[in-house]
C-alpha atoms as a PDB file:
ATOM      1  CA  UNK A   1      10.163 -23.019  13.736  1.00  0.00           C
ATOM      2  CA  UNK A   2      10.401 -19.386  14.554  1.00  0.00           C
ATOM      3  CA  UNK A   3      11.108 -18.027  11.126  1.00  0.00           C
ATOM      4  CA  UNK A   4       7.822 -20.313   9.951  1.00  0.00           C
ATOM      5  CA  UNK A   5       5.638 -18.268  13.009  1.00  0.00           C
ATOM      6  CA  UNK A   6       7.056 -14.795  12.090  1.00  0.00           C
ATOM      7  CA  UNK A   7       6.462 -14.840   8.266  1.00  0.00           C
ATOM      8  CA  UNK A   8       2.952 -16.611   8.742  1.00  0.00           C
ATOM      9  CA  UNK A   9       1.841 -13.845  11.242  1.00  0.00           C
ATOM     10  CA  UNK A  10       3.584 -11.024   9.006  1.00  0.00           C
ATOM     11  CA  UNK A  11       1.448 -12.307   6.040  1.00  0.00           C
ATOM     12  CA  UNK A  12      -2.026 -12.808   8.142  1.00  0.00           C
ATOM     13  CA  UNK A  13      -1.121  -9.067   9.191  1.00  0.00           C
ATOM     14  CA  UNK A  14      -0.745  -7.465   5.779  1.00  0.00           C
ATOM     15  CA  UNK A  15      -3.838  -9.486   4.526  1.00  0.00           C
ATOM     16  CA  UNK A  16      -5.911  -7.809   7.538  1.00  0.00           C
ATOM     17  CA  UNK A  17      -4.152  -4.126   6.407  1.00  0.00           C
ATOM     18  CA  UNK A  18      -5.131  -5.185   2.892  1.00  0.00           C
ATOM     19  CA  UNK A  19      -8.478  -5.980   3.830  1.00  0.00           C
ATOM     20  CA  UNK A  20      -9.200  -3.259   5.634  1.00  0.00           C
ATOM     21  CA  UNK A  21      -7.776  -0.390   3.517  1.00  0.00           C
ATOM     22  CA  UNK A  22      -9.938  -1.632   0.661  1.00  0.00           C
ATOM     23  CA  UNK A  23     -13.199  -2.305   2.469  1.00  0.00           C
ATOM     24  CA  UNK A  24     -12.176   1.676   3.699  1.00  0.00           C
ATOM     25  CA  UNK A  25     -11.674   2.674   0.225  1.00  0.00           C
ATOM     26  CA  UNK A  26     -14.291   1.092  -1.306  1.00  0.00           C
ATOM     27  CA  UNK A  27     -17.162   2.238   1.351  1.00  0.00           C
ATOM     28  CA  UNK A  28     -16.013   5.740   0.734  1.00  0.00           C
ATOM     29  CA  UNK A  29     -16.894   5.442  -2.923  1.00  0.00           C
ATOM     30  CA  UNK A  30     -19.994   3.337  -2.785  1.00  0.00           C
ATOM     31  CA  UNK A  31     -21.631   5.290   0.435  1.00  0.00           C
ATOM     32  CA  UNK A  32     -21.275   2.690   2.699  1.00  0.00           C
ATOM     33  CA  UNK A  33     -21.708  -0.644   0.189  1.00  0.00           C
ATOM     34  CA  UNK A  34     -19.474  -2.972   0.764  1.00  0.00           C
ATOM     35  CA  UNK A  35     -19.699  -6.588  -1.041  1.00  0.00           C
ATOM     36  CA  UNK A  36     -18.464  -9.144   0.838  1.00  0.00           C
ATOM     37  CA  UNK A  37     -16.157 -11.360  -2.300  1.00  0.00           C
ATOM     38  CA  UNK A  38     -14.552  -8.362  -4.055  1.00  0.00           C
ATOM     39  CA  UNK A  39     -12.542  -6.517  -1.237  1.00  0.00           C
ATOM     40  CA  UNK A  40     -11.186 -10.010  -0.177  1.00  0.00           C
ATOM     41  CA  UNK A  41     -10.026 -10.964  -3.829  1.00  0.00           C
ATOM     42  CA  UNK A  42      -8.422  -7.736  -4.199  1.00  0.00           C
ATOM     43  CA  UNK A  43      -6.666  -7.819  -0.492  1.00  0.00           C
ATOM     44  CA  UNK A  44      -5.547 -11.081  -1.347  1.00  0.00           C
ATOM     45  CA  UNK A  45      -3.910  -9.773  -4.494  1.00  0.00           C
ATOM     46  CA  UNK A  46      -2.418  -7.072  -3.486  1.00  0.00           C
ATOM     47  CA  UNK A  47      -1.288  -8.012   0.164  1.00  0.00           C
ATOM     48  CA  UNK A  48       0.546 -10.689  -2.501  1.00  0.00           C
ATOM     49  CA  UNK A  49       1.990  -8.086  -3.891  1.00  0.00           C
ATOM     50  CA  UNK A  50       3.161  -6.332  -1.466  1.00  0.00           C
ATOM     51  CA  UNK A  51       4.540  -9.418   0.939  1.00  0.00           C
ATOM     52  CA  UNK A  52       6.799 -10.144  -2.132  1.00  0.00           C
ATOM     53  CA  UNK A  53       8.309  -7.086  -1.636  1.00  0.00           C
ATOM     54  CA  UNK A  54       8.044  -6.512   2.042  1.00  0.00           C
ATOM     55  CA  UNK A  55       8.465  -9.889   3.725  1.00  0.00           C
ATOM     56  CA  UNK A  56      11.719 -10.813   1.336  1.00  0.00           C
ATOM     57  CA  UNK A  57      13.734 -10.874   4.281  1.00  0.00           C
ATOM     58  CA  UNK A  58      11.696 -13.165   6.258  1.00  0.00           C
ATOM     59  CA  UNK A  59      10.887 -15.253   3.609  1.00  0.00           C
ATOM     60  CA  UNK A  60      14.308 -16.105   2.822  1.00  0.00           C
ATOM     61  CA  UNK A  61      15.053 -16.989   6.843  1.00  0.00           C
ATOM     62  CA  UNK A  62      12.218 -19.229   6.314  1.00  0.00           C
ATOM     63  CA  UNK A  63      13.393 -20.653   3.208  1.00  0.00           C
ATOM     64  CA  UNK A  64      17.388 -21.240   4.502  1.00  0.00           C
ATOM     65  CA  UNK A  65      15.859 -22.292   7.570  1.00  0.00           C
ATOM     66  CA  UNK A  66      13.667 -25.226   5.797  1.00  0.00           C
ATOM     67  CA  UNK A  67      16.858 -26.224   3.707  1.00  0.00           C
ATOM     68  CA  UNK A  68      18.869 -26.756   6.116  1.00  0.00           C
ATOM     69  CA  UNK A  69      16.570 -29.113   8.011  1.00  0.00           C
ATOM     70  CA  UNK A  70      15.937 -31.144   5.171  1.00  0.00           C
ATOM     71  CA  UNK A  71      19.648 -31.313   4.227  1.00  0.00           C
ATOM     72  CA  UNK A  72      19.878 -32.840   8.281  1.00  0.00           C
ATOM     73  CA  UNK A  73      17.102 -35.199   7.387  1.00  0.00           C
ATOM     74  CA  UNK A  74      18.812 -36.356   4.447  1.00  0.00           C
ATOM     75  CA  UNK A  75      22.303 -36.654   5.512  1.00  0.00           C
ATOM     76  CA  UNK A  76      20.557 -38.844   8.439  1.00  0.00           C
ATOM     77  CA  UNK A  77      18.715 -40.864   6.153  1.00  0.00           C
ATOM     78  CA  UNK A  78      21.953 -41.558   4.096  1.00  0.00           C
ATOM     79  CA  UNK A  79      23.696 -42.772   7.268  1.00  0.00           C
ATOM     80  CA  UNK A  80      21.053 -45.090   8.047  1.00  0.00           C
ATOM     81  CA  UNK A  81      21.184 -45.984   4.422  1.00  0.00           C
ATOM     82  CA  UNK A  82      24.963 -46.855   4.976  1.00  0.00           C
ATOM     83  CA  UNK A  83      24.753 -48.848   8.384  1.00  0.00           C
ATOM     84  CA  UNK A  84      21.949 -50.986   6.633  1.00  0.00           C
ATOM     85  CA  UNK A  85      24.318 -51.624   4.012  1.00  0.00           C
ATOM     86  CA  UNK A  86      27.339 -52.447   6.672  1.00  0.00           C
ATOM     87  CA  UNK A  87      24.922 -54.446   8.700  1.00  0.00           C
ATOM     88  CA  UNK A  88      23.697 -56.609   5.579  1.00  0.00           C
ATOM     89  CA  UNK A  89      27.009 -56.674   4.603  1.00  0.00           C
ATOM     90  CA  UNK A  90      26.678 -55.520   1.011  1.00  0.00           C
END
């Protein structure tokens, strides 16, 4: 699934900007002391953020891409469903 690779490897990328601009950020104001648990709490919150604006495109490819696979997995199931029934003679 194409649409699954490109929004998973959009979202890995803006958690690595995140990441980055705040461990940036916050060296500059701590002269050089970086924990290692805050900057990846806050990159994960805001490269949240920002994916839900950035990546809406992508996300809803993904999204009609995963309906319409299940509706093709369902309509199969029902016609299976339905020869059964035929076969058994119901």
């Amino acid at each position: 699934m194409k649409e699954f690779a490109v929004y998973t490897g959009l979202r890995i990328l803006l958690f690595v900007a995140s990441l980055l601009t705040v461990t940036l950020i916050w060296s500059l104001l701590t002269e050089g002391r970086v924990p290692a648990l805050w900057p990846l709490v806050i990159a994960f919150a805001v490269s949240g953020v920002l994916s839900y604006f950035l990546l809406n495109r992508q996300r809803i490819a993904f999204a009609k891409k995963v309906e319409e696979r299940a509706a093709r997995a369902a309509s199969k199931f029902e016609e299976r469903k339905a020869r059964e029934d035929r076969d058994r003679g119901d």
